[in-house]
C-alpha atoms as a PDB file:
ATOM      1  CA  UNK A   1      54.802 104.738 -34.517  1.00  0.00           C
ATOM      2  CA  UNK A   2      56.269 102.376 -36.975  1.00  0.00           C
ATOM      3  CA  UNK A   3      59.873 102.863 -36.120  1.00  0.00           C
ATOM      4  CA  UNK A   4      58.822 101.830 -32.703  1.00  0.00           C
ATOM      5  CA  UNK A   5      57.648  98.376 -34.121  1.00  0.00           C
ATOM      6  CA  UNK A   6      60.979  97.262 -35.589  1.00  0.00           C
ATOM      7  CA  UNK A   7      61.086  98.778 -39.284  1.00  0.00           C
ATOM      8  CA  UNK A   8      63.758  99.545 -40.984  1.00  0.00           C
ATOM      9  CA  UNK A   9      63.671 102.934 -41.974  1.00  0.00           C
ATOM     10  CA  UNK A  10      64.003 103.274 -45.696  1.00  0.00           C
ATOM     11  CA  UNK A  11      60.416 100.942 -45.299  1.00  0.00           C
ATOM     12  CA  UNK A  12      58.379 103.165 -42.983  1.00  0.00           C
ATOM     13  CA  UNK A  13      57.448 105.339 -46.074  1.00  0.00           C
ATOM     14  CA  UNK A  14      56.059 101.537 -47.877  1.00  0.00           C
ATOM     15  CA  UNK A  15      53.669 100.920 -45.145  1.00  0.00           C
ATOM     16  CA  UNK A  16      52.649 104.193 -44.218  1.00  0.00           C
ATOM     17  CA  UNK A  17      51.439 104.666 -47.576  1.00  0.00           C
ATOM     18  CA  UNK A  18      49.957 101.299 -47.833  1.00  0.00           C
ATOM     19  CA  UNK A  19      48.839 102.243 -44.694  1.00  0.00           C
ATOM     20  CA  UNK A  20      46.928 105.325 -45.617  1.00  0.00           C
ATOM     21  CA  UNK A  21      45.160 103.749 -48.493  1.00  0.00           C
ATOM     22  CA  UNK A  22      43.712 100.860 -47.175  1.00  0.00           C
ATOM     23  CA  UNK A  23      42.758 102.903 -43.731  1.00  0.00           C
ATOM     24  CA  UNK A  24      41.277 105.423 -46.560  1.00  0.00           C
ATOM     25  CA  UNK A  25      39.272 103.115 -48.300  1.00  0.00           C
ATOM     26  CA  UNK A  26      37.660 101.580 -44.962  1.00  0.00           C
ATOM     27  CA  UNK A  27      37.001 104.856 -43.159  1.00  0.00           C
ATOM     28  CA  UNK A  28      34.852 105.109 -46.444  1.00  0.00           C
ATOM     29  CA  UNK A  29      33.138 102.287 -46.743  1.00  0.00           C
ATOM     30  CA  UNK A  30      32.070 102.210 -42.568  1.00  0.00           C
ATOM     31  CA  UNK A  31      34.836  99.150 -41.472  1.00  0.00           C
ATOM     32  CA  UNK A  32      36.709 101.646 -39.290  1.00  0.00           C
ATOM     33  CA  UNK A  33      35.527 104.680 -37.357  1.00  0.00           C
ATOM     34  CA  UNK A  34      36.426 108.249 -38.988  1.00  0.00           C
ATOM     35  CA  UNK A  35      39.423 109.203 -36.814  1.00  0.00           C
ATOM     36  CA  UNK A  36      42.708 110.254 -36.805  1.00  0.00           C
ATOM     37  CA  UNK A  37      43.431 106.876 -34.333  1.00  0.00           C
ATOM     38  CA  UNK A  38      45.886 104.030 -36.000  1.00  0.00           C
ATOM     39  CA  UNK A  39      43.707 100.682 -36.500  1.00  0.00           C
ATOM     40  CA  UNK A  40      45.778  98.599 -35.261  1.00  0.00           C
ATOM     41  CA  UNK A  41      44.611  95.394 -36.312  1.00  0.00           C
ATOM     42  CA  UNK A  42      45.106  97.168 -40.270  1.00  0.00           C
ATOM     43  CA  UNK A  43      48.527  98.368 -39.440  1.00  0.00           C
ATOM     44  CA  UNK A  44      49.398  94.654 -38.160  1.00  0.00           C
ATOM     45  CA  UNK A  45      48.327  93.160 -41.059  1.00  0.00           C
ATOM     46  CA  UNK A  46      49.953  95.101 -43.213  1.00  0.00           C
ATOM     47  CA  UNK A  47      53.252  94.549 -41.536  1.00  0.00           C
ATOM     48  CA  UNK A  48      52.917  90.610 -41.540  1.00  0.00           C
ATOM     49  CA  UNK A  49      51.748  90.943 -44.843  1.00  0.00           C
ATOM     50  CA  UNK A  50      55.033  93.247 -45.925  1.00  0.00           C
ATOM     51  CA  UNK A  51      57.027  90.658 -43.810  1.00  0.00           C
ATOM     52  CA  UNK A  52      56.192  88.663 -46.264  1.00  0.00           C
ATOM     53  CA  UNK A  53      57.969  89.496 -49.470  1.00  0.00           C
ATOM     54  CA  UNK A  54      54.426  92.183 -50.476  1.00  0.00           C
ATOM     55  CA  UNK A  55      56.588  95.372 -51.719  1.00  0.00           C
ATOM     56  CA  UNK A  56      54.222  97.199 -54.171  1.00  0.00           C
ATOM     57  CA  UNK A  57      51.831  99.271 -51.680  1.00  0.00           C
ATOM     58  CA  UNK A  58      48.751  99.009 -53.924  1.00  0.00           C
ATOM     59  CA  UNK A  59      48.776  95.063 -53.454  1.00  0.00           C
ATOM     60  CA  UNK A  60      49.772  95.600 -49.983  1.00  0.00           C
ATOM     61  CA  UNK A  61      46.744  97.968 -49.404  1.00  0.00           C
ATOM     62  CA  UNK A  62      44.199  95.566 -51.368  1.00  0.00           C
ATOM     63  CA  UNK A  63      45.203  92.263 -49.753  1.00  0.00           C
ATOM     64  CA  UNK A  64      45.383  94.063 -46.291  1.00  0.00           C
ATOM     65  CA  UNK A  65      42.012  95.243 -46.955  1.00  0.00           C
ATOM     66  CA  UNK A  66      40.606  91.837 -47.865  1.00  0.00           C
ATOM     67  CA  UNK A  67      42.049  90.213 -44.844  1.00  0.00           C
ATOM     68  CA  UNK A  68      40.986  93.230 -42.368  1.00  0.00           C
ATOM     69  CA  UNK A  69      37.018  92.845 -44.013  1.00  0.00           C
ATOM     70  CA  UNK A  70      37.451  88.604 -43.852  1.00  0.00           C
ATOM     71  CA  UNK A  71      38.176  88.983 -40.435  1.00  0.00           C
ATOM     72  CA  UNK A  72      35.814  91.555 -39.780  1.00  0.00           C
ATOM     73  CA  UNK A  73      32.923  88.858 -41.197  1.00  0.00           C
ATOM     74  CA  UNK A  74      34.345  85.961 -39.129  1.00  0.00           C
ATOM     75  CA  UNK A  75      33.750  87.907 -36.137  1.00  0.00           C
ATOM     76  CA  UNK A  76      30.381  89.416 -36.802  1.00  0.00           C
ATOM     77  CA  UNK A  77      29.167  85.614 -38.096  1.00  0.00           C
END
């Protein structure tokens, strides 16, 4: 899955865990439907977002998470 999107290897682990946790979080809280599916839309912001220079994948869950639920808003509004 993430191999397939250009990753280096030693980096899949990062966003897969950063990944999991923000994908965690809005399963919970009703953003994304409770299945075993990839969000795409969460796993491409994470990757711009890692693109980026974001390493630690607590602040790359959080800010993904923010940006996912902004969006979210400016397309329910």
């Amino acid at each position: 899955m993430l191999v397939d999107r250009g990753l280096q290897a030693m980096n899949v682990e990062l966003v897969s865990d950063a990944y999991a946790i923000a994908a965690n979080y809005l399963r919970r809280s009703g953003a994304i439907p409770d299945t075993l599916v990839t969000n795409e839309r969460l796993l491409e912001i994470i990757i711009k977002l890692f693109q980026h220079g974001e390493f630690n994948k607590i602040r790359l869950a959080n800010k993904a998470i923010v940006r996912f639920e902004a969006q979210s808003g400016a397309r329910a509004a």
